[in-house]
PDB file of N, CA and C in Angstrom:
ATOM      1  N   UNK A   1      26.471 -41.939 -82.726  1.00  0.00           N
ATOM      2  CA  UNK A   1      27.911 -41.932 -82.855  1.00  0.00           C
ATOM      3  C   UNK A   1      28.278 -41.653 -84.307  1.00  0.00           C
ATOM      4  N   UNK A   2      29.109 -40.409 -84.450  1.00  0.00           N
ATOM      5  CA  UNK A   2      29.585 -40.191 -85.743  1.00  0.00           C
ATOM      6  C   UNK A   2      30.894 -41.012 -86.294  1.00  0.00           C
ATOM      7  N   UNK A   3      30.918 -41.791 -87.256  1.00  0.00           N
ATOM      8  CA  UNK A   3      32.047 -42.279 -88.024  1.00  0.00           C
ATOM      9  C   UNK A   3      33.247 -41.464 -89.305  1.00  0.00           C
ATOM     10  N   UNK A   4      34.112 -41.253 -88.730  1.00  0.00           N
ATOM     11  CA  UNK A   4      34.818 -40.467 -89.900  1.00  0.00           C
ATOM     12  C   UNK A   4      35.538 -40.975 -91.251  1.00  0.00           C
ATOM     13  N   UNK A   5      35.563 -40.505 -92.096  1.00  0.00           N
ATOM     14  CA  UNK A   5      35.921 -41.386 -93.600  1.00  0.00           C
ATOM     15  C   UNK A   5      37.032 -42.167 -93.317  1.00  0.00           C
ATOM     16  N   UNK A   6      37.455 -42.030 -92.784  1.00  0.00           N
ATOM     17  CA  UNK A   6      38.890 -42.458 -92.592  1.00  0.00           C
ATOM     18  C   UNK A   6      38.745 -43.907 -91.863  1.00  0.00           C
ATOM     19  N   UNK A   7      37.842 -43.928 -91.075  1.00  0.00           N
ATOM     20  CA  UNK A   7      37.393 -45.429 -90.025  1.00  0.00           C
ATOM     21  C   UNK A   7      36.825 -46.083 -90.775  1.00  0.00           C
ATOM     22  N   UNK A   8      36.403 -45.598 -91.995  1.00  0.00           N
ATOM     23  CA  UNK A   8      35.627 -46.737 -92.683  1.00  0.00           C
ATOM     24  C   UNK A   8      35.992 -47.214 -93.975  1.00  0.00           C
ATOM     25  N   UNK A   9      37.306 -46.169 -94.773  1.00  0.00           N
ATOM     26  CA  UNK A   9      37.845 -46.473 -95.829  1.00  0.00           C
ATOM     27  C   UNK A   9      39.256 -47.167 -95.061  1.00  0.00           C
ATOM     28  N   UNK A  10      40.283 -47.098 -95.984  1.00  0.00           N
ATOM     29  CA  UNK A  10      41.548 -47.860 -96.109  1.00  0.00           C
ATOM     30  C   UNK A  10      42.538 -46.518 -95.627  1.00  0.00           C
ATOM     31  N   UNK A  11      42.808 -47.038 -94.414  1.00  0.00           N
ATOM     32  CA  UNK A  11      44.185 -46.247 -93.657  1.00  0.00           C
ATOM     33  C   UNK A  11      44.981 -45.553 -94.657  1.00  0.00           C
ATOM     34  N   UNK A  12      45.448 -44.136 -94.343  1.00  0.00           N
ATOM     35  CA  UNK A  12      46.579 -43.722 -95.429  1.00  0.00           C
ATOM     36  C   UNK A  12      47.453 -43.198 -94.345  1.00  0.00           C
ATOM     37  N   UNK A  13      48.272 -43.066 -94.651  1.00  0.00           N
ATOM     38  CA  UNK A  13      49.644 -42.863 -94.123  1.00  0.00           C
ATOM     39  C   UNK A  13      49.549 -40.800 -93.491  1.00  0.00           C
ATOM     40  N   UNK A  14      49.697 -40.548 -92.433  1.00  0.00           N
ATOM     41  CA  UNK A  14      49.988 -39.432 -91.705  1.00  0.00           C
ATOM     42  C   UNK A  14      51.236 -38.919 -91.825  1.00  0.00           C
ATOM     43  N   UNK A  15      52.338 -39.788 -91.082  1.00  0.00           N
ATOM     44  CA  UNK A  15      53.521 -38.916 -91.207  1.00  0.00           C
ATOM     45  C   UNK A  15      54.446 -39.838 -91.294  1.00  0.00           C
ATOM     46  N   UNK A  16      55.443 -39.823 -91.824  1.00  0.00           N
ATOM     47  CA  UNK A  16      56.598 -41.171 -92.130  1.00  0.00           C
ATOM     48  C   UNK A  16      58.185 -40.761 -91.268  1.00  0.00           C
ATOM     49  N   UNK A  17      58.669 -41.756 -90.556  1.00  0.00           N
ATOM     50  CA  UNK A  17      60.413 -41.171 -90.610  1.00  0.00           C
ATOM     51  C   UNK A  17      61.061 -42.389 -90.563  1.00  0.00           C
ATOM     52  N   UNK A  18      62.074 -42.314 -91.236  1.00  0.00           N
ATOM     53  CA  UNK A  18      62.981 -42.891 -91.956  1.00  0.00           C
ATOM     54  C   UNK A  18      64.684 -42.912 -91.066  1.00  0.00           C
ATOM     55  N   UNK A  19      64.454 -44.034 -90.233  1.00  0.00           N
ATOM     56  CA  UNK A  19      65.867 -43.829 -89.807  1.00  0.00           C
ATOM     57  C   UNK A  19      66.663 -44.719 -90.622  1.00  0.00           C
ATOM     58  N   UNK A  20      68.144 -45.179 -90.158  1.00  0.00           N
ATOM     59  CA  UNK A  20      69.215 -45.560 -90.744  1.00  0.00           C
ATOM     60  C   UNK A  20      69.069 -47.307 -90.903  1.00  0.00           C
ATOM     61  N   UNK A  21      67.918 -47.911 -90.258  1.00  0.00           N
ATOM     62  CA  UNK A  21      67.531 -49.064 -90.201  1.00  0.00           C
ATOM     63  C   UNK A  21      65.893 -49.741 -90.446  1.00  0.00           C
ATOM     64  N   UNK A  22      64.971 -48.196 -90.315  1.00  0.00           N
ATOM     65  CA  UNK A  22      63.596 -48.739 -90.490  1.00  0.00           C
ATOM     66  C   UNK A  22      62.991 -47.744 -90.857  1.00  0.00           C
ATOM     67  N   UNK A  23      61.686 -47.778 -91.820  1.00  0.00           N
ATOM     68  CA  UNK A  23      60.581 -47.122 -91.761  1.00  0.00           C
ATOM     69  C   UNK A  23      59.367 -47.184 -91.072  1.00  0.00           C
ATOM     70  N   UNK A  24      58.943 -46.101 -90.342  1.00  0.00           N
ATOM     71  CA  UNK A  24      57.906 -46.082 -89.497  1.00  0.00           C
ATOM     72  C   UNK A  24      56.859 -44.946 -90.251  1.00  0.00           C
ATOM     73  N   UNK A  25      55.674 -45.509 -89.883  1.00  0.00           N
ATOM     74  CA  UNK A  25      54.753 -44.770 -91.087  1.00  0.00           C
ATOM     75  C   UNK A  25      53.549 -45.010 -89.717  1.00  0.00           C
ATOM     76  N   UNK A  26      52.885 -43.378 -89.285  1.00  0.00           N
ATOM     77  CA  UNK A  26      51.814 -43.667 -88.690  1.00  0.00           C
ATOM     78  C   UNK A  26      50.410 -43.366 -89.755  1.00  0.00           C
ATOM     79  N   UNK A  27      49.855 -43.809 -89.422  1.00  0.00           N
ATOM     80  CA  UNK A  27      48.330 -44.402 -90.010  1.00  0.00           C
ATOM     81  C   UNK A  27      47.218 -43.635 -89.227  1.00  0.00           C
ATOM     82  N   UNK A  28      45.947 -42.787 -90.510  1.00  0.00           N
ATOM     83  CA  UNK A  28      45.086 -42.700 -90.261  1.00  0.00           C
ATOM     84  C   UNK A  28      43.986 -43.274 -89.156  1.00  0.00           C
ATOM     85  N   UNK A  29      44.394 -44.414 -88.786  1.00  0.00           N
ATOM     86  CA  UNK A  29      43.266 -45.341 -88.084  1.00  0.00           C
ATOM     87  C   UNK A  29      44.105 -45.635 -86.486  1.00  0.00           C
ATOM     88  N   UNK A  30      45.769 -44.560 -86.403  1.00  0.00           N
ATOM     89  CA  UNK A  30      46.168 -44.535 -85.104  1.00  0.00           C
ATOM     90  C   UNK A  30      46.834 -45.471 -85.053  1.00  0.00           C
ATOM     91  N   UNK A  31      47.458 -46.774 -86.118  1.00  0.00           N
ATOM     92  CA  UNK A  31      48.515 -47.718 -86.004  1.00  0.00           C
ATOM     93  C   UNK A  31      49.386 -47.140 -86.038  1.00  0.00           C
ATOM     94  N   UNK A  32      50.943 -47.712 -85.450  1.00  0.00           N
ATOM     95  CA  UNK A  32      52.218 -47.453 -86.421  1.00  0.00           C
ATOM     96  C   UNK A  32      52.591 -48.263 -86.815  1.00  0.00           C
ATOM     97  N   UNK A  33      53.119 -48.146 -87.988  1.00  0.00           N
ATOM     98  CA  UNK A  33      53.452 -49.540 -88.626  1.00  0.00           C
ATOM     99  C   UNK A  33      55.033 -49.278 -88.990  1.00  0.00           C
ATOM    100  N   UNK A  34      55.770 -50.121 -88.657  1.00  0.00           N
ATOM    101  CA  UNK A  34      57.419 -50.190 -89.648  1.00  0.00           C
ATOM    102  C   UNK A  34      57.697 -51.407 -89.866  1.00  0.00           C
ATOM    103  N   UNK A  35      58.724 -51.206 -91.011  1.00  0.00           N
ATOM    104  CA  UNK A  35      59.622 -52.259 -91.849  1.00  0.00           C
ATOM    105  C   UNK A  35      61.107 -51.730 -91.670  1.00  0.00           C
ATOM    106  N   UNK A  36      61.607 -52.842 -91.719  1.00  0.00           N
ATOM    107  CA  UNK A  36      63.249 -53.062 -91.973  1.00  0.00           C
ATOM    108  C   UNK A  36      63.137 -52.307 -93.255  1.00  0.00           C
ATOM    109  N   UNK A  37      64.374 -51.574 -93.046  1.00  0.00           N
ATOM    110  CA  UNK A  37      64.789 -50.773 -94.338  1.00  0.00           C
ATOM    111  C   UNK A  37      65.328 -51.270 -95.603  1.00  0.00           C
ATOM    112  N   UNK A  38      65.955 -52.545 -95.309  1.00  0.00           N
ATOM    113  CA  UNK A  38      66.520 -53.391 -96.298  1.00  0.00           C
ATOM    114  C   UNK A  38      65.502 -53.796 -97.665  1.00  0.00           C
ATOM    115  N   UNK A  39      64.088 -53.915 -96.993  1.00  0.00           N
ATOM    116  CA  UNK A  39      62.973 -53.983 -97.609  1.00  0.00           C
ATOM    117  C   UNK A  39      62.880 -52.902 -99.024  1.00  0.00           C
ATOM    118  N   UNK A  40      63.635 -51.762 -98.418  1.00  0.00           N
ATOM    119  CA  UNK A  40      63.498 -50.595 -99.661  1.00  0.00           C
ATOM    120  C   UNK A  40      64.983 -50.430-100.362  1.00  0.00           C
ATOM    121  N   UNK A  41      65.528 -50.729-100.852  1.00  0.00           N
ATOM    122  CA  UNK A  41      66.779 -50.866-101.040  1.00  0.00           C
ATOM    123  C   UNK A  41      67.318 -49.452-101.797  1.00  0.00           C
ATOM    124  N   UNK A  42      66.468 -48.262-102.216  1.00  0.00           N
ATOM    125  CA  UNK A  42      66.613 -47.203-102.515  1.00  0.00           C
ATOM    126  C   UNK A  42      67.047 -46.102-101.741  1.00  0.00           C
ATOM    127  N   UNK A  43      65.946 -46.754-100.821  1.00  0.00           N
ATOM    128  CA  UNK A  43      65.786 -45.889 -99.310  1.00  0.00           C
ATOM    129  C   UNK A  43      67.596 -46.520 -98.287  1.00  0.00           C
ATOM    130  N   UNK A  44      67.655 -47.708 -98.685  1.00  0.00           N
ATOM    131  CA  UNK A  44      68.713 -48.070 -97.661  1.00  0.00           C
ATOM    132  C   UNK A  44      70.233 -47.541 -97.906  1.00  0.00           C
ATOM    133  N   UNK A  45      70.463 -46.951 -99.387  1.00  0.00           N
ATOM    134  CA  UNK A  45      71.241 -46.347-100.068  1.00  0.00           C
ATOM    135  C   UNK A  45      70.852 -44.966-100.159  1.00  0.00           C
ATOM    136  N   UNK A  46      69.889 -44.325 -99.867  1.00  0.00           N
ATOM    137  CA  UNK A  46      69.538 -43.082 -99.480  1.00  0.00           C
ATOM    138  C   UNK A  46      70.467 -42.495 -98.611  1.00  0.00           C
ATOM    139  N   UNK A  47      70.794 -40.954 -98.348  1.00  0.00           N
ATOM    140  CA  UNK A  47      71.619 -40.195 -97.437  1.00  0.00           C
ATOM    141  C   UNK A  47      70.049 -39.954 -96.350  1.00  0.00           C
ATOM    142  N   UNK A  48      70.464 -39.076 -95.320  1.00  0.00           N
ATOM    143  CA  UNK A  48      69.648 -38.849 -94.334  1.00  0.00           C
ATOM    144  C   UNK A  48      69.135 -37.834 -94.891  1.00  0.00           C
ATOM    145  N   UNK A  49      69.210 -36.780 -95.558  1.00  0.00           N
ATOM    146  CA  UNK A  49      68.877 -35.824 -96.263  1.00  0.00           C
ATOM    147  C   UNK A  49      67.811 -36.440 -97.071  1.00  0.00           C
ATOM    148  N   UNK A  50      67.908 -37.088 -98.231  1.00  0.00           N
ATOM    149  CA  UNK A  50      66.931 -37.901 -99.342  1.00  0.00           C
ATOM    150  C   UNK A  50      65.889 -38.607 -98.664  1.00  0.00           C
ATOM    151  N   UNK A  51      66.005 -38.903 -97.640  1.00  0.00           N
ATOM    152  CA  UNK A  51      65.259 -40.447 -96.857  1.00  0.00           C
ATOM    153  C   UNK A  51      64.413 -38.864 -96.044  1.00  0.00           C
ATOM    154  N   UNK A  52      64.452 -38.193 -95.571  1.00  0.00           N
ATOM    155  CA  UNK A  52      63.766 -36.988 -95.089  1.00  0.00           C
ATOM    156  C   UNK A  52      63.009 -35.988 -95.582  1.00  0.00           C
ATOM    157  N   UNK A  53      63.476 -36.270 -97.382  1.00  0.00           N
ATOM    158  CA  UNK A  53      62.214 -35.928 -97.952  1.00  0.00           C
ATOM    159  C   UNK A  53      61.358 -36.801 -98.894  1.00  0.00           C
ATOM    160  N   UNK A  54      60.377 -36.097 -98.439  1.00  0.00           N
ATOM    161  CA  UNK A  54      59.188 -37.432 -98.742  1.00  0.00           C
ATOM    162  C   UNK A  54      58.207 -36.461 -99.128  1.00  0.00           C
ATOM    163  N   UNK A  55      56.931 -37.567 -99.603  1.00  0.00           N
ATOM    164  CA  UNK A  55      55.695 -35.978 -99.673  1.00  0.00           C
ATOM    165  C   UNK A  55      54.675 -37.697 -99.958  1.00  0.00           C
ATOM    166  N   UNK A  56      53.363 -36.981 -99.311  1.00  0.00           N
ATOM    167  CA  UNK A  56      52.447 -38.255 -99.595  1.00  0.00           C
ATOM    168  C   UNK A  56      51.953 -38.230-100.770  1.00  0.00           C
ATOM    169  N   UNK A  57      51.058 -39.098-101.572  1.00  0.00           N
ATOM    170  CA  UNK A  57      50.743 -39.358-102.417  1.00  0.00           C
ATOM    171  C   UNK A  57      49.382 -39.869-102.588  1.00  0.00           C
ATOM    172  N   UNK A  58      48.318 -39.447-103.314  1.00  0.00           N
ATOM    173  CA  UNK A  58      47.004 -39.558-103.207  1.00  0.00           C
ATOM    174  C   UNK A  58      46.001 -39.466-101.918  1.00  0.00           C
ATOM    175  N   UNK A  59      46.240 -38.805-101.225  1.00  0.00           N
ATOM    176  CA  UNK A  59      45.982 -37.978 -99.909  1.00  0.00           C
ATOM    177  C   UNK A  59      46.649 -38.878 -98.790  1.00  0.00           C
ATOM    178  N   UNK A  60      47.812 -39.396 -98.999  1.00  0.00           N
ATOM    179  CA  UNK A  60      47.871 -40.456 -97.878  1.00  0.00           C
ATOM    180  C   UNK A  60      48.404 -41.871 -98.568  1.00  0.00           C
ATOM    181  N   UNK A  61      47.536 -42.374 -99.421  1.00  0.00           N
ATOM    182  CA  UNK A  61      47.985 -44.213 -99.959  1.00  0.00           C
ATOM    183  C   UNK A  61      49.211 -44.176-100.176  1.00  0.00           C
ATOM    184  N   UNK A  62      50.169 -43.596-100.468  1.00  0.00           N
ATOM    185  CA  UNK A  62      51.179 -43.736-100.975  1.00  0.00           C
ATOM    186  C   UNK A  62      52.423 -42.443-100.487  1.00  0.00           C
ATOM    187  N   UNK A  63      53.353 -43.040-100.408  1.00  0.00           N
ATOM    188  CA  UNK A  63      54.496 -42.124 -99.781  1.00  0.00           C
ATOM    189  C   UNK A  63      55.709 -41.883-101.011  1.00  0.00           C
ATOM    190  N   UNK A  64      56.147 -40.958-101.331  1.00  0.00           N
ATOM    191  CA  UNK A  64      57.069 -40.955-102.306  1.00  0.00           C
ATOM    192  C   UNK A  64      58.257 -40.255-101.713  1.00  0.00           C
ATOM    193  N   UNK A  65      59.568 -40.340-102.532  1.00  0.00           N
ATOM    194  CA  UNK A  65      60.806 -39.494-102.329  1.00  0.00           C
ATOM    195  C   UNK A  65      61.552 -39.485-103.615  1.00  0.00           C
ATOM    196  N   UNK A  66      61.390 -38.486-103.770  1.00  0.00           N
ATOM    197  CA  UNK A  66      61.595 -37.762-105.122  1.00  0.00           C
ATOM    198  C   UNK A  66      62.848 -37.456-105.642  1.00  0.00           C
ATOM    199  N   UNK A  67      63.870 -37.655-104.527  1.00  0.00           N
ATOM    200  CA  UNK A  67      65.176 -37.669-105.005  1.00  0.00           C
ATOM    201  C   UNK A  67      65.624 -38.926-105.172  1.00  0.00           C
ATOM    202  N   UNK A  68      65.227 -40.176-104.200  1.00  0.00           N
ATOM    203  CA  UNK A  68      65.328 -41.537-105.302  1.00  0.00           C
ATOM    204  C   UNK A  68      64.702 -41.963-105.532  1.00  0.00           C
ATOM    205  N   UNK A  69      63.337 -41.700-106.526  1.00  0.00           N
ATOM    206  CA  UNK A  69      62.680 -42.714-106.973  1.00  0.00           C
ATOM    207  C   UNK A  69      62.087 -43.393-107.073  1.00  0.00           C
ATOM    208  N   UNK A  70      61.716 -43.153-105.321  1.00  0.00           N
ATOM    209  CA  UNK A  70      61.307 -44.522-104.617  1.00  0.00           C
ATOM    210  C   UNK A  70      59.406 -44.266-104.407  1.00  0.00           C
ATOM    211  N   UNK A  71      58.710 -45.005-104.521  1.00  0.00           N
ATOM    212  CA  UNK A  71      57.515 -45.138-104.435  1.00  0.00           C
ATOM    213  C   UNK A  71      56.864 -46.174-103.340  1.00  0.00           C
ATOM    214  N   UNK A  72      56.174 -45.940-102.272  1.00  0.00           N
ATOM    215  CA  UNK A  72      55.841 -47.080-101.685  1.00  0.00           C
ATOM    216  C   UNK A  72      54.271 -46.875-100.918  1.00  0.00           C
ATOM    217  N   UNK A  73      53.474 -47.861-101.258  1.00  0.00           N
ATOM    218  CA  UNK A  73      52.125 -47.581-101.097  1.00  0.00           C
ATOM    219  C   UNK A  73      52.021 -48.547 -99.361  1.00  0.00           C
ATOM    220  N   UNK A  74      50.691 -47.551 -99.194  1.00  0.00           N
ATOM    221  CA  UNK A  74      50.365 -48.181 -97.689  1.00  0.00           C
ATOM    222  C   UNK A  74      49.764 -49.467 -97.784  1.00  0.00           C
ATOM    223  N   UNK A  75      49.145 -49.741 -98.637  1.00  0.00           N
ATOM    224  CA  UNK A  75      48.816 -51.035 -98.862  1.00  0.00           C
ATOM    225  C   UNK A  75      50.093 -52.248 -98.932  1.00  0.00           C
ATOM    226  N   UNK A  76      50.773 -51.637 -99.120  1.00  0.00           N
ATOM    227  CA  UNK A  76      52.089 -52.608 -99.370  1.00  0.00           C
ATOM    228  C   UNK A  76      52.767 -52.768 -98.451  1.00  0.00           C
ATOM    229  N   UNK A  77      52.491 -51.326 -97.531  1.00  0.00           N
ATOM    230  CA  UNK A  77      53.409 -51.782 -95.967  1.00  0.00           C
ATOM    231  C   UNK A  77      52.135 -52.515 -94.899  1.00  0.00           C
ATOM    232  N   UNK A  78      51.315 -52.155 -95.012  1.00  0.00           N
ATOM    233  CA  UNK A  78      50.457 -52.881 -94.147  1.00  0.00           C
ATOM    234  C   UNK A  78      50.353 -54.462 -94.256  1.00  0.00           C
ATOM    235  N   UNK A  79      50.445 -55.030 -95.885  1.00  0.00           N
ATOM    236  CA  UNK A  79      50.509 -56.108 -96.028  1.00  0.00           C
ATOM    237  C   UNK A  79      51.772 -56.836 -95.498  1.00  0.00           C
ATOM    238  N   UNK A  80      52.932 -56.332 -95.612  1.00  0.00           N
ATOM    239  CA  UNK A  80      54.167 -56.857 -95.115  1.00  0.00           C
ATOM    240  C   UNK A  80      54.930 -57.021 -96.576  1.00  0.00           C
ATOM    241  N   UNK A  81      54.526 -56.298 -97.915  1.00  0.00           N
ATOM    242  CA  UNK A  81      55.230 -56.912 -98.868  1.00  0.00           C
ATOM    243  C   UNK A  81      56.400 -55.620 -99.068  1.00  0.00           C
ATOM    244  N   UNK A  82      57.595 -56.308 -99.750  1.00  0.00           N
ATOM    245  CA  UNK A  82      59.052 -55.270 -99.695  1.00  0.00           C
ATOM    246  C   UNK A  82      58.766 -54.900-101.069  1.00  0.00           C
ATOM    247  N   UNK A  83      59.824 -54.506-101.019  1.00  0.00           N
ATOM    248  CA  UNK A  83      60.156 -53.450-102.555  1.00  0.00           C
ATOM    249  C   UNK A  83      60.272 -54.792-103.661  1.00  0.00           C
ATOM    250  N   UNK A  84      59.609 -54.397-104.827  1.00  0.00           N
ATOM    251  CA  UNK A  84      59.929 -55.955-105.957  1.00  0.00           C
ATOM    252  C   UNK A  84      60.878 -55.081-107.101  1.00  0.00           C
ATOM    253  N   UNK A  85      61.658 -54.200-106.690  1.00  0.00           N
ATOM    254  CA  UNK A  85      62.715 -53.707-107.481  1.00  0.00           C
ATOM    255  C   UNK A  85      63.555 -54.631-108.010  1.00  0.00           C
ATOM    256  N   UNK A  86      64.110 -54.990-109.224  1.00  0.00           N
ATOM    257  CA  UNK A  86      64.832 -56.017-109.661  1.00  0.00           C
ATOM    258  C   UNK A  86      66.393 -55.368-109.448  1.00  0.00           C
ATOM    259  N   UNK A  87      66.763 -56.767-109.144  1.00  0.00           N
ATOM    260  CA  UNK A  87      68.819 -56.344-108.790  1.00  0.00           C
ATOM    261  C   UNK A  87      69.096 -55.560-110.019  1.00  0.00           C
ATOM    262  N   UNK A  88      68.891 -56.081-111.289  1.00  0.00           N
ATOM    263  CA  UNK A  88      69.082 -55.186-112.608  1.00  0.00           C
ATOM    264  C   UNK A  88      69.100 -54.014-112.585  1.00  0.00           C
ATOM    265  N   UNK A  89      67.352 -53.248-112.424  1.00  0.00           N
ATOM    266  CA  UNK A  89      67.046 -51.914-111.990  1.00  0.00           C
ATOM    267  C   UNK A  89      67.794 -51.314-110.931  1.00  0.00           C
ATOM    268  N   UNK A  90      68.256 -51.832-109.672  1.00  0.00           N
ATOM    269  CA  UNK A  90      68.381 -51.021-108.448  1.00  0.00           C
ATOM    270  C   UNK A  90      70.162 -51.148-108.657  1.00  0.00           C
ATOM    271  N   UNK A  91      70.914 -51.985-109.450  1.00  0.00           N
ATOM    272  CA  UNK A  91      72.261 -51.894-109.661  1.00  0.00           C
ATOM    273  C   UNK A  91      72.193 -50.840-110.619  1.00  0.00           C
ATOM    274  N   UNK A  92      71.054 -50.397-111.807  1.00  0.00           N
ATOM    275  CA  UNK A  92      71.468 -49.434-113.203  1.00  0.00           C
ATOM    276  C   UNK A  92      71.730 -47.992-111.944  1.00  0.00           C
ATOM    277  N   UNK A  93      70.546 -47.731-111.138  1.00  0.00           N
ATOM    278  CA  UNK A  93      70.296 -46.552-110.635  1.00  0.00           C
ATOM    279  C   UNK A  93      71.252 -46.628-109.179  1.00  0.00           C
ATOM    280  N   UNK A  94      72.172 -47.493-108.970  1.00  0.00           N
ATOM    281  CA  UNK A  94      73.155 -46.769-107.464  1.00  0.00           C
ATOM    282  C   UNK A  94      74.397 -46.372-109.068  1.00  0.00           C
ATOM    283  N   UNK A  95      74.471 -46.656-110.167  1.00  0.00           N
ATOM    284  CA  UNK A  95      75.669 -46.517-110.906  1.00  0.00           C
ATOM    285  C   UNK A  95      75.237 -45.447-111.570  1.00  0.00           C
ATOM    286  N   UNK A  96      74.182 -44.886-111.555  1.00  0.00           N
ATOM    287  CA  UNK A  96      73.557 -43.655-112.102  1.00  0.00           C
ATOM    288  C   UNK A  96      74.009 -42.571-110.688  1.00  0.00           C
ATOM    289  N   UNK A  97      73.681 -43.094-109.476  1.00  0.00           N
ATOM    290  CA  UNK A  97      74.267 -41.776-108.495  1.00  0.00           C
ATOM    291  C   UNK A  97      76.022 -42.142-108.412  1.00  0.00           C
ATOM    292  N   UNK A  98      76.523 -42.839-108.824  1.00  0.00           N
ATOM    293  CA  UNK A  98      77.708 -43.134-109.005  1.00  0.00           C
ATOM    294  C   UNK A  98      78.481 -42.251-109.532  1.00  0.00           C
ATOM    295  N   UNK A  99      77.691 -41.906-110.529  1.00  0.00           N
ATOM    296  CA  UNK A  99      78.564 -40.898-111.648  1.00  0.00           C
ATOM    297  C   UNK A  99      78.540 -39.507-111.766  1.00  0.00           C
TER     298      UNK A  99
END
């Protein structure tokens, strides 16, 4: 029986979509995994346009979107942990698309 890299390293992320309430991220190893969107608070202030583009990051670990900013690794959704963006930071940057 052949094993593929992927069954034996750390799941990376396949394909992501982003609706108006959750992220769903399917996984190398055939999970799907989602979070409440509130969790990303970049993403939850995102238009449907921004939240639709995405591009992965280190073949998979990591998911980015480049129009806000936002960075979020598979390790971090698999664990269950949210965004540790500070109110400070995430109030400078909605008053930065503000203007």
């Amino acid at each position: 029986m052949s094993t593929s890299s992927n069954e034996i390293g750390k799941p990376v992320a396949m394909t992501v979509d982003v609706t108006d309430d959750t992220i769903s991220v399917e996984l190398s190893d055939g999970r799907n995994i989602s979070a409440p969107l509130t969790w990303y608070p970049r993403l939850e202030h995102a238009t449907s346009k921004e939240r639709k583009n995405w591009e992965l990051l280190g073949s998979g670990s990591g998911i980015h979107w480049p129009e806000v900013d936002e960075d979020i690794s598979v390790e971090s959704l698999v664990a269950g942990r949210p965004s540790n963006e500070s109110q400070a930071s995430l109030r400078k940057w909605l008053d930065s698309r503000r203007a």
